[in-house]
N, C-alpha and C. Protein backbone atom coordinates (compact mmCIF):
# COMPACT_ATOMS: atom_id res chain seq x y z
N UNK A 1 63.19 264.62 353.54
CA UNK A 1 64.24 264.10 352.67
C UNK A 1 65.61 264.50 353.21
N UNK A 2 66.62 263.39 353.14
CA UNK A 2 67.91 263.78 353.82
C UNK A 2 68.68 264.64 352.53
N UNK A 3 69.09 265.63 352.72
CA UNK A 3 69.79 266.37 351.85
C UNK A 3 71.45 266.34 352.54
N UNK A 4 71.71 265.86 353.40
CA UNK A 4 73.49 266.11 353.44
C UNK A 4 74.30 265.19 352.34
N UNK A 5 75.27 265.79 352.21
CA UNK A 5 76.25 265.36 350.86
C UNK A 5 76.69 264.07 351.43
N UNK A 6 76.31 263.41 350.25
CA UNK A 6 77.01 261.76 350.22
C UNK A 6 77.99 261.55 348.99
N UNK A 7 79.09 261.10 349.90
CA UNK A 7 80.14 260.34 348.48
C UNK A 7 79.55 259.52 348.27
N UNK A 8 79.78 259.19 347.05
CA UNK A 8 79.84 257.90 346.51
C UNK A 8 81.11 257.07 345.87
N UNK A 9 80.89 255.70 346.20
CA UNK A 9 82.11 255.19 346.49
C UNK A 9 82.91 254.86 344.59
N UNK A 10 83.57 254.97 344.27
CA UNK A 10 84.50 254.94 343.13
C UNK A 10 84.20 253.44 342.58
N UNK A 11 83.65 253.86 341.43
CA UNK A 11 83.78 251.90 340.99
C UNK A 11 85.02 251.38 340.15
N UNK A 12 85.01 250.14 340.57
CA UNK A 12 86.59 249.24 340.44
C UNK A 12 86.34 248.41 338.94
N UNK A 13 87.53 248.20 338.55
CA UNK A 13 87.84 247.75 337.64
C UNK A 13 87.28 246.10 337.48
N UNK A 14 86.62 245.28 336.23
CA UNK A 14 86.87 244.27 336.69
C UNK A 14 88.25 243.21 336.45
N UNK A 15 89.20 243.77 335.92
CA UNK A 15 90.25 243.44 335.44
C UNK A 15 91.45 243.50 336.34
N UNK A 16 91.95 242.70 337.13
CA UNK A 16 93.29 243.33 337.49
C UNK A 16 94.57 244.02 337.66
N UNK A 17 94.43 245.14 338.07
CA UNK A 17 95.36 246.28 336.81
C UNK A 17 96.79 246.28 337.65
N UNK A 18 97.98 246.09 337.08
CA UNK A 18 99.13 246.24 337.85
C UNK A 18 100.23 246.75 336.98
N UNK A 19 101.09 247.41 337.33
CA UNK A 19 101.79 248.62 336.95
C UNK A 19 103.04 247.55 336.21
N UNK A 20 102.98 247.73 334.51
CA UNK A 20 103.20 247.31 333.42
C UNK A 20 104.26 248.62 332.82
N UNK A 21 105.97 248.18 332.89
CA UNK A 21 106.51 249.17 332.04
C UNK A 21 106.12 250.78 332.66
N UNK A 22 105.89 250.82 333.76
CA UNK A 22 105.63 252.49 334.06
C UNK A 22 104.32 252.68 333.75
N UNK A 23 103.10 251.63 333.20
CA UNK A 23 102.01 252.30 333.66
C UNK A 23 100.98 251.08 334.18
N UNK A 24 99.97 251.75 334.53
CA UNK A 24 99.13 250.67 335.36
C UNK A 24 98.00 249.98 334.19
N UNK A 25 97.92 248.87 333.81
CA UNK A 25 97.40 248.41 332.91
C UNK A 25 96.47 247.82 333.70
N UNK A 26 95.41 247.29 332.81
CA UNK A 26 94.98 246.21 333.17
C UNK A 26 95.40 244.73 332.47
N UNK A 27 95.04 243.67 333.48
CA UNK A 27 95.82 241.96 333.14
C UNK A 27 94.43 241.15 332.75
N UNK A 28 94.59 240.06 332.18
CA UNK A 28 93.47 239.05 331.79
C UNK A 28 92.71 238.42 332.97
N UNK A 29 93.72 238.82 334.35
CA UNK A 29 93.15 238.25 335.62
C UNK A 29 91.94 239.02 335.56
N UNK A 30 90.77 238.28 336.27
CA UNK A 30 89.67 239.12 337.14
C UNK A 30 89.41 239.30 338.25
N UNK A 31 89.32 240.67 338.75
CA UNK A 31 89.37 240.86 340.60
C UNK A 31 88.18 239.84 340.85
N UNK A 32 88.23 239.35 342.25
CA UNK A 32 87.16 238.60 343.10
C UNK A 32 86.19 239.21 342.70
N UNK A 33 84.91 238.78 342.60
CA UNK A 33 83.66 239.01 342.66
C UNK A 33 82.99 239.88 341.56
N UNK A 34 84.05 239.83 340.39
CA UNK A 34 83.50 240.70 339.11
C UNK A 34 83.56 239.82 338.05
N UNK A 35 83.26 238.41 338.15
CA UNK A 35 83.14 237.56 336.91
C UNK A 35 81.83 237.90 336.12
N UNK A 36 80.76 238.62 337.16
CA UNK A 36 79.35 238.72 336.43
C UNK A 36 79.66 239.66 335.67
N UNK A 37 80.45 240.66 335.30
CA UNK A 37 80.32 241.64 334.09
C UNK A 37 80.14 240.72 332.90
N UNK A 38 81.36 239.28 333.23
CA UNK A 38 81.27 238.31 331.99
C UNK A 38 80.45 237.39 330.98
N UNK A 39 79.66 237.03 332.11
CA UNK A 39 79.01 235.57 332.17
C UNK A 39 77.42 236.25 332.46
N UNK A 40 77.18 237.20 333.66
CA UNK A 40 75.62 236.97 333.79
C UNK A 40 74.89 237.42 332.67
N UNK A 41 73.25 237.18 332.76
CA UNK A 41 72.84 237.85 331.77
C UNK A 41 72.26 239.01 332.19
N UNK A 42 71.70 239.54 330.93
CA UNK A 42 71.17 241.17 331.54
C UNK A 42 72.41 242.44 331.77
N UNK A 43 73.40 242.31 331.95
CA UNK A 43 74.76 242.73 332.34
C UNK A 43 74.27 244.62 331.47
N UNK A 44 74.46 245.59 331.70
CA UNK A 44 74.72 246.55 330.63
C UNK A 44 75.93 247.28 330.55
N UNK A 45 75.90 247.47 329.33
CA UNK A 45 77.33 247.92 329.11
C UNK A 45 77.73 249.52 328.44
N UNK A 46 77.83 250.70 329.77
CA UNK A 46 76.81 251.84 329.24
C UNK A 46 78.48 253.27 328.78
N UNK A 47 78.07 253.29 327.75
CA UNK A 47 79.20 254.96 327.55
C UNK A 47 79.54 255.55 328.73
N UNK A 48 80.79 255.68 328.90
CA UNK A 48 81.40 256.09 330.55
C UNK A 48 81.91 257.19 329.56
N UNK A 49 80.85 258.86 330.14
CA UNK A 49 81.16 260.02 329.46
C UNK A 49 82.58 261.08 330.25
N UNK A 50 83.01 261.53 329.52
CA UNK A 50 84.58 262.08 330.52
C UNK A 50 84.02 263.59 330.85
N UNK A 51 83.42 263.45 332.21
CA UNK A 51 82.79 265.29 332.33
C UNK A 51 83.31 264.79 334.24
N UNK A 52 82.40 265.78 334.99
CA UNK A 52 82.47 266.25 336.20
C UNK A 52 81.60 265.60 337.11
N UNK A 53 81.76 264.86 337.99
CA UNK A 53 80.29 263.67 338.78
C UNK A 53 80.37 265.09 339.59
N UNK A 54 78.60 265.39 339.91
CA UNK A 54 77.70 265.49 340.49
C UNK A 54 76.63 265.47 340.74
N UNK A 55 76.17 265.72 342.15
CA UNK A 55 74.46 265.16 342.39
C UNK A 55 73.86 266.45 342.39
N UNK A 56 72.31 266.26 342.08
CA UNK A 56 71.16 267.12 342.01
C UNK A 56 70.76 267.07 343.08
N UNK A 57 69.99 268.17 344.10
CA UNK A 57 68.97 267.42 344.78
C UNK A 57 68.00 268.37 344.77
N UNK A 58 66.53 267.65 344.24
CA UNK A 58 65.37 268.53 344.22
C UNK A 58 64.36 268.30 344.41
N UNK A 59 63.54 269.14 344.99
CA UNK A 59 62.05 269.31 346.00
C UNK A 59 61.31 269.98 345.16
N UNK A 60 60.07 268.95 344.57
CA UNK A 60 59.10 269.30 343.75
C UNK A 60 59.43 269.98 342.79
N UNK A 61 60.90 269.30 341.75
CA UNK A 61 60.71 270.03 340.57
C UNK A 61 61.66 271.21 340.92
N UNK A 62 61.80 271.39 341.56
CA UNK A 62 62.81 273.06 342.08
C UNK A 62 64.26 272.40 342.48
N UNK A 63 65.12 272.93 342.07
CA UNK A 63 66.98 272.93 341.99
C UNK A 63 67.08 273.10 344.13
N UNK A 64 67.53 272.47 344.68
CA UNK A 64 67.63 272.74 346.32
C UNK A 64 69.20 273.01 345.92
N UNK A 65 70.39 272.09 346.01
CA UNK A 65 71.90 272.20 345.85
C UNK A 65 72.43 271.43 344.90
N UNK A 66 73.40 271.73 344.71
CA UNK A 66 74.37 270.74 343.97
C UNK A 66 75.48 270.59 344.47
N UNK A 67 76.34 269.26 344.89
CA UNK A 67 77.28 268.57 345.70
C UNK A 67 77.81 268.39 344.32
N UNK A 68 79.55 267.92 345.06
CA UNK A 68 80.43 266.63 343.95
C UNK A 68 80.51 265.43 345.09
N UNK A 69 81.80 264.97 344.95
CA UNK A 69 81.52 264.15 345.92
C UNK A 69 81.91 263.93 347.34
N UNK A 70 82.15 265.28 347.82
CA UNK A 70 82.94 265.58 348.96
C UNK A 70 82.30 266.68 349.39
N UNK A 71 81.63 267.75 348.28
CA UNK A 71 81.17 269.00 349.08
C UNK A 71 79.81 269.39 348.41
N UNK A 72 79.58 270.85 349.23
CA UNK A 72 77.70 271.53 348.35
C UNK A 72 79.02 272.69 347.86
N UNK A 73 78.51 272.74 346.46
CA UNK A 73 79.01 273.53 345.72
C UNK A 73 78.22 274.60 345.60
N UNK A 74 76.23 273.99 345.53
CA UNK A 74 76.09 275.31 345.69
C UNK A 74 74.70 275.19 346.25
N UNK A 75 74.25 275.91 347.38
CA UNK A 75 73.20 275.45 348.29
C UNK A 75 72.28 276.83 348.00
N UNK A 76 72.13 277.87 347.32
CA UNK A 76 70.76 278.60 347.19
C UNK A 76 70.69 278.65 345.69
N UNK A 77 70.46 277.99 344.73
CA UNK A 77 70.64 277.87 343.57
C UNK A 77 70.06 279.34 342.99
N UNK A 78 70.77 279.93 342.18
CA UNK A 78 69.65 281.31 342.02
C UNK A 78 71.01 280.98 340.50
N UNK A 79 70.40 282.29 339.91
CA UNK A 79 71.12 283.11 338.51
C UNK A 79 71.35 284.06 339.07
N UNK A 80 72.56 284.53 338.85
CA UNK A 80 73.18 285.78 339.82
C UNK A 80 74.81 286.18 339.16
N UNK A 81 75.09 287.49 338.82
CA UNK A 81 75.85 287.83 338.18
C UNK A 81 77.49 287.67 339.29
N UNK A 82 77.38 286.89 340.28
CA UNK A 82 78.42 286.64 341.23
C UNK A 82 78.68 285.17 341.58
N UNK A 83 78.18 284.39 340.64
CA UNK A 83 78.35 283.17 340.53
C UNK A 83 79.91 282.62 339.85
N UNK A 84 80.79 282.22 340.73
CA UNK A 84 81.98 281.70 339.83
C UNK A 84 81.89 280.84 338.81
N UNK A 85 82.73 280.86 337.98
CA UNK A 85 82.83 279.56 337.14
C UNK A 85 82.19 278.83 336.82
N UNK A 86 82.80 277.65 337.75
CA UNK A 86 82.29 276.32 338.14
C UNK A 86 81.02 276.28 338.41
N UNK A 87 80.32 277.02 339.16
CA UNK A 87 78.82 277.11 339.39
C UNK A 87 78.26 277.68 338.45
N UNK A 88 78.34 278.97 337.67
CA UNK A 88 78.12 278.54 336.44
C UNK A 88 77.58 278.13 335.43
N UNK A 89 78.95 277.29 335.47
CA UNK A 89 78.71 276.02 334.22
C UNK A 89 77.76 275.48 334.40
N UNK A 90 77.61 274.51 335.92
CA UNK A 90 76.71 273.82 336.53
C UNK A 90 75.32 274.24 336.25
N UNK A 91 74.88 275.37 336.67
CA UNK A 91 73.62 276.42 336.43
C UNK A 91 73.23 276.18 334.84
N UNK A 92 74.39 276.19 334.01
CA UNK A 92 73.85 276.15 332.73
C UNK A 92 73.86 274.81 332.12
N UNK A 93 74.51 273.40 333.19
CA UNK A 93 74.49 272.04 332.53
C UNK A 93 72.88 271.56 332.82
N UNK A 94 72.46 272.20 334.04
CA UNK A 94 70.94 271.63 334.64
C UNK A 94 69.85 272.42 333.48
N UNK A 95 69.93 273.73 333.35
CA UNK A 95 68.98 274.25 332.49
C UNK A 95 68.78 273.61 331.63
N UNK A 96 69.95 272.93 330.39
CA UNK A 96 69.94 272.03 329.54
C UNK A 96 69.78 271.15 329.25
N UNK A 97 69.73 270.43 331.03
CA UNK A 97 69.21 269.16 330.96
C UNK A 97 67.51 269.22 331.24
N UNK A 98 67.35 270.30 331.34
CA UNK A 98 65.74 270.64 331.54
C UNK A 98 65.65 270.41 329.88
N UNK A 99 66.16 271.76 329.27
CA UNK A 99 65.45 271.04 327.76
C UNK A 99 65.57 270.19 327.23
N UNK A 100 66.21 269.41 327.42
CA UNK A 100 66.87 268.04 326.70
C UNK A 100 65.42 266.82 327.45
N UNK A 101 64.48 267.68 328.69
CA UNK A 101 63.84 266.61 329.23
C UNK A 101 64.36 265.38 330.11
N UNK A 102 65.67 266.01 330.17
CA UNK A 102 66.58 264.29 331.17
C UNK A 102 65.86 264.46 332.58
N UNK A 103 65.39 265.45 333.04
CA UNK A 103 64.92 265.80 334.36
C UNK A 103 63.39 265.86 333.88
N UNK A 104 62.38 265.31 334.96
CA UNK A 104 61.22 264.50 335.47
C UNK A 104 60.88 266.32 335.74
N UNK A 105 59.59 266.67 335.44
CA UNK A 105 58.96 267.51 336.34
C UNK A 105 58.73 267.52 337.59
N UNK A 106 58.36 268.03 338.18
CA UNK A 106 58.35 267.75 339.59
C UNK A 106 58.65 266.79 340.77
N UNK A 107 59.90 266.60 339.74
CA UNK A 107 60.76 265.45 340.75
C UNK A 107 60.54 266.10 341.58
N UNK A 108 61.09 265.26 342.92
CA UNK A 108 61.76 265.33 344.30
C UNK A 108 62.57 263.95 344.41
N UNK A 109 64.30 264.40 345.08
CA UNK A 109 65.11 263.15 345.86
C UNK A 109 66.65 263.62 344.81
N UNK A 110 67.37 263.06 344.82
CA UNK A 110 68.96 263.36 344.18
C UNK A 110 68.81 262.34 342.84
N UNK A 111 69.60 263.14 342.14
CA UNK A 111 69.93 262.84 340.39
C UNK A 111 71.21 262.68 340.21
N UNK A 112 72.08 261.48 339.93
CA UNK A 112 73.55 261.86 340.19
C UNK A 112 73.76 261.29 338.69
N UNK A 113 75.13 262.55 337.49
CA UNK A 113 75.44 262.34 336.99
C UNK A 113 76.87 262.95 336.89
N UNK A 114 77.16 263.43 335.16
CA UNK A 114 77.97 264.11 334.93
C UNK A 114 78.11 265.55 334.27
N UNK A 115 78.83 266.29 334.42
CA UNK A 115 78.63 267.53 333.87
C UNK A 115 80.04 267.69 333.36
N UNK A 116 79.52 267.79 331.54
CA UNK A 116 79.97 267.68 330.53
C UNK A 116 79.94 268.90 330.15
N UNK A 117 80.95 269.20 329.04
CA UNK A 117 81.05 270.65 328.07
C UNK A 117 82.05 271.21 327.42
N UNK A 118 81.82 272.40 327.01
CA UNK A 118 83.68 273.02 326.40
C UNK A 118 84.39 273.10 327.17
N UNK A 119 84.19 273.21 328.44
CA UNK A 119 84.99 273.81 329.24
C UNK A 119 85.91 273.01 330.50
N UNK A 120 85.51 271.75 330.18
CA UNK A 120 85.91 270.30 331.07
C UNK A 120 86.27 268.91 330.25
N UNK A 121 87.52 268.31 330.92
CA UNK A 121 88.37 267.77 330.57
C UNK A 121 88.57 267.34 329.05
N UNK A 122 89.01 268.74 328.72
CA UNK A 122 88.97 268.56 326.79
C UNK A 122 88.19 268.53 326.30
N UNK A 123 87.32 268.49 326.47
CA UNK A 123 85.27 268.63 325.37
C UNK A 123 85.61 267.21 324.65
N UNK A 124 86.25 266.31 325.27
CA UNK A 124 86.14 264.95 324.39
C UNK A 124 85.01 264.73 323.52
N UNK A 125 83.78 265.10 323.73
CA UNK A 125 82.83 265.34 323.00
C UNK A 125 82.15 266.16 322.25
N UNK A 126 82.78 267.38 322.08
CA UNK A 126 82.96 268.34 321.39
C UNK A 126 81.31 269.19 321.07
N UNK A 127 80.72 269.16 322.52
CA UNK A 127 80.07 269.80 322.81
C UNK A 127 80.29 271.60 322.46
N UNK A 128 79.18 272.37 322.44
CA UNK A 128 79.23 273.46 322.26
C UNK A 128 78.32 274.74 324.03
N UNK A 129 77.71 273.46 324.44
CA UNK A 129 77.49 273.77 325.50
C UNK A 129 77.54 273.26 327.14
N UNK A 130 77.26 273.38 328.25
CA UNK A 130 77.09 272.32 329.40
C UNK A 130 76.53 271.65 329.20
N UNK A 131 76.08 270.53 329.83
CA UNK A 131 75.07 269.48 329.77
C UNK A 131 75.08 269.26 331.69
N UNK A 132 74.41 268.39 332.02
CA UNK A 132 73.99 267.81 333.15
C UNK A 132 73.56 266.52 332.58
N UNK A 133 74.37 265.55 332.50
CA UNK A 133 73.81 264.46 331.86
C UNK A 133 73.88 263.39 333.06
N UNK A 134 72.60 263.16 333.05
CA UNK A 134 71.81 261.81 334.50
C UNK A 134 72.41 260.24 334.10
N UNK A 135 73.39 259.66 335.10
CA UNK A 135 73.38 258.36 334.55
C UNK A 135 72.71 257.39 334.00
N UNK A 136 71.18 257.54 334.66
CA UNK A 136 70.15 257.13 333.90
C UNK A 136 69.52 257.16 332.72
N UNK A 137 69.89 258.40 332.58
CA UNK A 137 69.55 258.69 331.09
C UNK A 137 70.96 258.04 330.22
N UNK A 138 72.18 258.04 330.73
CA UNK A 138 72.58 256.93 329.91
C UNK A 138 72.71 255.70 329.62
N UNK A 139 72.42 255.41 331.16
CA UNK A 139 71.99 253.46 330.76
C UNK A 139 70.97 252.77 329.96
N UNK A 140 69.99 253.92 329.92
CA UNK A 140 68.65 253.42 328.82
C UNK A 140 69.16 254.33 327.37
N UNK A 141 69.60 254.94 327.12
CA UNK A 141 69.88 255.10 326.02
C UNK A 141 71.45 255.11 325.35
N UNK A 142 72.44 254.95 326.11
CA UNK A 142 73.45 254.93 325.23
C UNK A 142 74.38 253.76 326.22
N UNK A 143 73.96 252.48 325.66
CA UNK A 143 74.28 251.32 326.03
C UNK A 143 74.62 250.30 324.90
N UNK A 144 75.00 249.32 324.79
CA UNK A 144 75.69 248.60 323.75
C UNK A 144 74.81 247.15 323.92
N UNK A 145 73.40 246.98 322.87
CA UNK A 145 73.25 246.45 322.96
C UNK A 145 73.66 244.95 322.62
N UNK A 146 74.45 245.20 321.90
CA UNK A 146 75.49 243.41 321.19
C UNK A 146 76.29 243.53 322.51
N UNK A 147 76.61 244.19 323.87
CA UNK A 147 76.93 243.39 324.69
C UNK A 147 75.59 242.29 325.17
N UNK A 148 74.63 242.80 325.50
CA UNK A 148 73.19 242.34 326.65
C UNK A 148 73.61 240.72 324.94
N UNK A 149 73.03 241.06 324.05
CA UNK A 149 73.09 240.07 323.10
C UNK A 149 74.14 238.88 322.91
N UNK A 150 75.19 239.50 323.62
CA UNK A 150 76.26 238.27 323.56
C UNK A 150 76.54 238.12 322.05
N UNK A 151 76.93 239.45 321.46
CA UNK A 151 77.18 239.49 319.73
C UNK A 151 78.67 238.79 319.59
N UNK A 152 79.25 239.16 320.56
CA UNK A 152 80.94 238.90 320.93
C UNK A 152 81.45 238.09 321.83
N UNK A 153 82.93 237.48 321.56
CA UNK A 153 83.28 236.58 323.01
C UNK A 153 83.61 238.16 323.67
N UNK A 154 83.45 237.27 325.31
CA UNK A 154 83.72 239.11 326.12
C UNK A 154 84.76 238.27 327.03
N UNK A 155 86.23 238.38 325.76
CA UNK A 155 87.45 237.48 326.49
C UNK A 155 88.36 238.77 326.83
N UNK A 156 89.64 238.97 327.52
CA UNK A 156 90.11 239.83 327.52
C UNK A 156 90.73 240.86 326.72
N UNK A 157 91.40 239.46 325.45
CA UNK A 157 91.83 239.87 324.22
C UNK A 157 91.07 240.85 323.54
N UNK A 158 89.83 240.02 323.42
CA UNK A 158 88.73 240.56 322.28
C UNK A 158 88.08 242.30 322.59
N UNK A 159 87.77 242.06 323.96
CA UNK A 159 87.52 243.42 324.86
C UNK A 159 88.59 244.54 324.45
N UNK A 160 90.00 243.92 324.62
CA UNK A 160 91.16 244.64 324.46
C UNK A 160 90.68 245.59 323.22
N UNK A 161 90.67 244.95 321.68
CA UNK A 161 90.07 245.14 320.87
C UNK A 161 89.83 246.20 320.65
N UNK A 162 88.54 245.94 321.06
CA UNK A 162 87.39 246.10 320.73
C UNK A 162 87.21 248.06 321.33
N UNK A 163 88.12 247.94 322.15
CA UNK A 163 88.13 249.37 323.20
C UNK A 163 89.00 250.29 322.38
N UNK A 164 89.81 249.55 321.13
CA UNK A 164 90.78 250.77 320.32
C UNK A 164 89.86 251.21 319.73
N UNK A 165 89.19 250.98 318.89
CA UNK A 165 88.29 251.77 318.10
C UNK A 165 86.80 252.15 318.89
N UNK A 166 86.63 252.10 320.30
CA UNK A 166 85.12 251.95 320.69
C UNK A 166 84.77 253.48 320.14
N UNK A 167 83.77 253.55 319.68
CA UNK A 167 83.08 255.06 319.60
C UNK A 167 81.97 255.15 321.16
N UNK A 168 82.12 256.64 321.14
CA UNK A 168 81.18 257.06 322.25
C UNK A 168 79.59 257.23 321.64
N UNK A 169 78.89 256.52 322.08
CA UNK A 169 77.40 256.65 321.99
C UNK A 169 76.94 257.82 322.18
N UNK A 170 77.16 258.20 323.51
CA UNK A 170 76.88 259.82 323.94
C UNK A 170 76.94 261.12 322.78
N UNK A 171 78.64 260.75 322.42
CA UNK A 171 79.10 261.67 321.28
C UNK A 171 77.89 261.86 320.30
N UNK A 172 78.06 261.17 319.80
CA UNK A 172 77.28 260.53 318.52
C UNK A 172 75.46 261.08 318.37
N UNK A 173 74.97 260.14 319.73
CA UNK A 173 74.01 261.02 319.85
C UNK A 173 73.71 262.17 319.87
N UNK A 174 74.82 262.99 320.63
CA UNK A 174 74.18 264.57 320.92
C UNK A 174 75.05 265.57 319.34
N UNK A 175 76.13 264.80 318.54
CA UNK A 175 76.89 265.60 317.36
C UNK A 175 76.40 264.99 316.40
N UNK A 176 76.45 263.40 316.46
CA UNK A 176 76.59 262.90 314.97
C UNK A 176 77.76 262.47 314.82
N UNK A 177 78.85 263.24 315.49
CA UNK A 177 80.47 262.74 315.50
C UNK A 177 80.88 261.25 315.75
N UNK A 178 82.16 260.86 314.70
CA UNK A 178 82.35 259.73 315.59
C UNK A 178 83.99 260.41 316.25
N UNK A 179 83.87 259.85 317.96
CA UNK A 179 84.51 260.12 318.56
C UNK A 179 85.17 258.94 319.66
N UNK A 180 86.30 258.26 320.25
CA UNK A 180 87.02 257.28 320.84
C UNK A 180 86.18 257.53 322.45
N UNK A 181 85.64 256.43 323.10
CA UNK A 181 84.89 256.44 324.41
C UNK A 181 86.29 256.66 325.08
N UNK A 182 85.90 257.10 326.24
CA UNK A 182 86.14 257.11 327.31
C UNK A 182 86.56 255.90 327.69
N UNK A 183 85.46 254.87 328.08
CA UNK A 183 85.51 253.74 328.44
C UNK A 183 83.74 253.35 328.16
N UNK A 184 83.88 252.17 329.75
CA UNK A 184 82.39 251.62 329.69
C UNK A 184 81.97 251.49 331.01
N UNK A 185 80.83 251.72 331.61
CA UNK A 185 80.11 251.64 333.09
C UNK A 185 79.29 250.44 332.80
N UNK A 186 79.48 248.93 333.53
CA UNK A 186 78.73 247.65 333.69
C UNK A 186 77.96 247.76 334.61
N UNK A 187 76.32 247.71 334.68
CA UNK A 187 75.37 247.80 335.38
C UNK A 187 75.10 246.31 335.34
N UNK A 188 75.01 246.08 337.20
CA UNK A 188 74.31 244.39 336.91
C UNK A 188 72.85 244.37 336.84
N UNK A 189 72.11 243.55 336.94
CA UNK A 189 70.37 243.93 336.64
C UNK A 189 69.89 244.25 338.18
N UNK A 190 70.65 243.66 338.76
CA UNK A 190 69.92 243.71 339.93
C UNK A 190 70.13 244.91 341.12
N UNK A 191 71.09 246.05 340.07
CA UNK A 191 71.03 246.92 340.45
C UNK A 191 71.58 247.91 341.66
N UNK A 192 72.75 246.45 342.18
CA UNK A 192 73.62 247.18 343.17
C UNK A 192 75.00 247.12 342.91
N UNK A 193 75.53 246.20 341.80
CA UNK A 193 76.90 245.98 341.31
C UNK A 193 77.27 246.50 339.88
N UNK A 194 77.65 247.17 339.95
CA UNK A 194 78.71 248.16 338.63
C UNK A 194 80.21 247.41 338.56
N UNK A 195 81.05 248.06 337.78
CA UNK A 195 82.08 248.20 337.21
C UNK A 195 82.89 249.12 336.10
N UNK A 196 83.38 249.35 335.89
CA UNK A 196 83.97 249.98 334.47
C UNK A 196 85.78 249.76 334.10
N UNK A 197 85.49 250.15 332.64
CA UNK A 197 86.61 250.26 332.37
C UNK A 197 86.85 251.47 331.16
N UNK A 198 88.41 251.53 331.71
CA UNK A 198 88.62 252.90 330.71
C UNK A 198 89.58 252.41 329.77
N UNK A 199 89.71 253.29 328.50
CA UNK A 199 90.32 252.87 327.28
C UNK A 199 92.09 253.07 328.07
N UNK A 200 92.52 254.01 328.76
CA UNK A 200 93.52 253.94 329.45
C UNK A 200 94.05 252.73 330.18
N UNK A 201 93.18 252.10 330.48
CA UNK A 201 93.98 250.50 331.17
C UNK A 201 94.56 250.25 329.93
N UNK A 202 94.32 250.49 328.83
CA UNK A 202 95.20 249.06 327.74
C UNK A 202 96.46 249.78 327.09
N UNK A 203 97.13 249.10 326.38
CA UNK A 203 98.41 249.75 326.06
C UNK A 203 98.46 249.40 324.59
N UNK A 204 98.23 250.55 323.80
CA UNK A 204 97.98 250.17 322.50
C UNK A 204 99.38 250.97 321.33
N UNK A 205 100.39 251.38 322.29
CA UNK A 205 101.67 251.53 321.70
C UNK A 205 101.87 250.25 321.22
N UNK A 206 102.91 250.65 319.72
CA UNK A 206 103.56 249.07 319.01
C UNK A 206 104.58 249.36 319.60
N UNK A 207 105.46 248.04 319.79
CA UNK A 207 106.75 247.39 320.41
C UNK A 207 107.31 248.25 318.96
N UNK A 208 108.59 248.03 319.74
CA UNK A 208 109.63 249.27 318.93
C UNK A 208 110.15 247.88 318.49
N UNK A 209 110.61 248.05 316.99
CA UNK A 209 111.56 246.86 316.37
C UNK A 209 113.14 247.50 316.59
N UNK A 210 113.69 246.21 316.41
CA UNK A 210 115.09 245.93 316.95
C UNK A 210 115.70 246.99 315.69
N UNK A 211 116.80 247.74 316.14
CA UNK A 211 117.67 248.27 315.36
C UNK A 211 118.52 247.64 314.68
């Protein structure tokens, strides 16, 4: 099994985003080649959670390293009272994702998600501990099914919407809380084309009235 660290490449918007009043919005245009978030079927439309991307990689069930997306953060995985921080956290997002069951017994090959908690970018989710949460485990469970259903037009306006009040699935599931997403990660079915969007593209300040 190849274990050297792989980036992975950043997924794009399908909206055309161009810098609106000092910030970068997104426009009703759609970049080339992302009409299928719109139109195909099968499309999913999955809770984009606000934590830390990294990959797993493990041999029969056993922790080998953990990468982000540029480096090995930590290549002899042990519990050890000289562990910084960041590693850590990490140490204690995987354990959790052991009990939580998101991790396969005796896997072997890389797991790439996010690592969520108190202690990273604001606990938007108001977690009490790490997590290691597998993208997989959120596309089958915290996905929107009245998108796959076509409950809604999925126009720009309506999307616009629809993203002020979105609640996070994730949240919800693991508190009960209702809490404002992040955004959304578009999986196509066929399993090589994504997208997302974040509640930050839109601009949901009111126009200031005239004095």
């Amino acid at each position: 099994m190849n274990t050297d660290v792989k980036d992975y490449p950043k997924i794009r918007s399908p909206f055309v985003r161009k810098s609106i009043d000092g910030k970068y919005l997104a426009t009703p245009e759609i970049e080339e080649g992302f009409s299928w978030v719109f139109k195909d079927e099968g499309v999913y439309a999955v809770d984009k959670i606000h934590g830390s991307n990294i990959c797993l990689i493990f041999q029969d069930g056993i922790l080998q390293s953990i990468d982000n997306r540029k480096n090995r953060i930590i290549d002899k995985p042990c519990i050890s009272a000289n562990l910084k921080t960041n590693e850590a956290r990490m140490i204690e997002g995987v354990i959790n994702a052991f009990e939580r069951k998101w991790i396969e017994k005796g896997f072997t090959g890389r797991i790439y998600g996010e690592l969520v908690g108190p202690t990273l970018n604001g606990n938007i989710h108001n977690l009490t501990k790490h997590y290691f949460v597998p993208f997989d485990y959120l596309k089958e469970h915290c996905h929107w099914k009245t998108w796959i259903a076509n409950k809604y037009p999925k126009t720009f306006e309506s999307i616009r919407l629809w993203f002020k009040d979105l609640p996070s699935l994730f949240t919800k599931r693991m508190t009960k809380e209702f809490d404002l997403a992040e955004g959304l990660v578009f999986y196509h079915p066929d399993g090589q084309r994504k997208a997302k969007i974040r509640r930050d593209f839109f601009d949901y300040t009111e126009p200031k009235g005239e004095a």
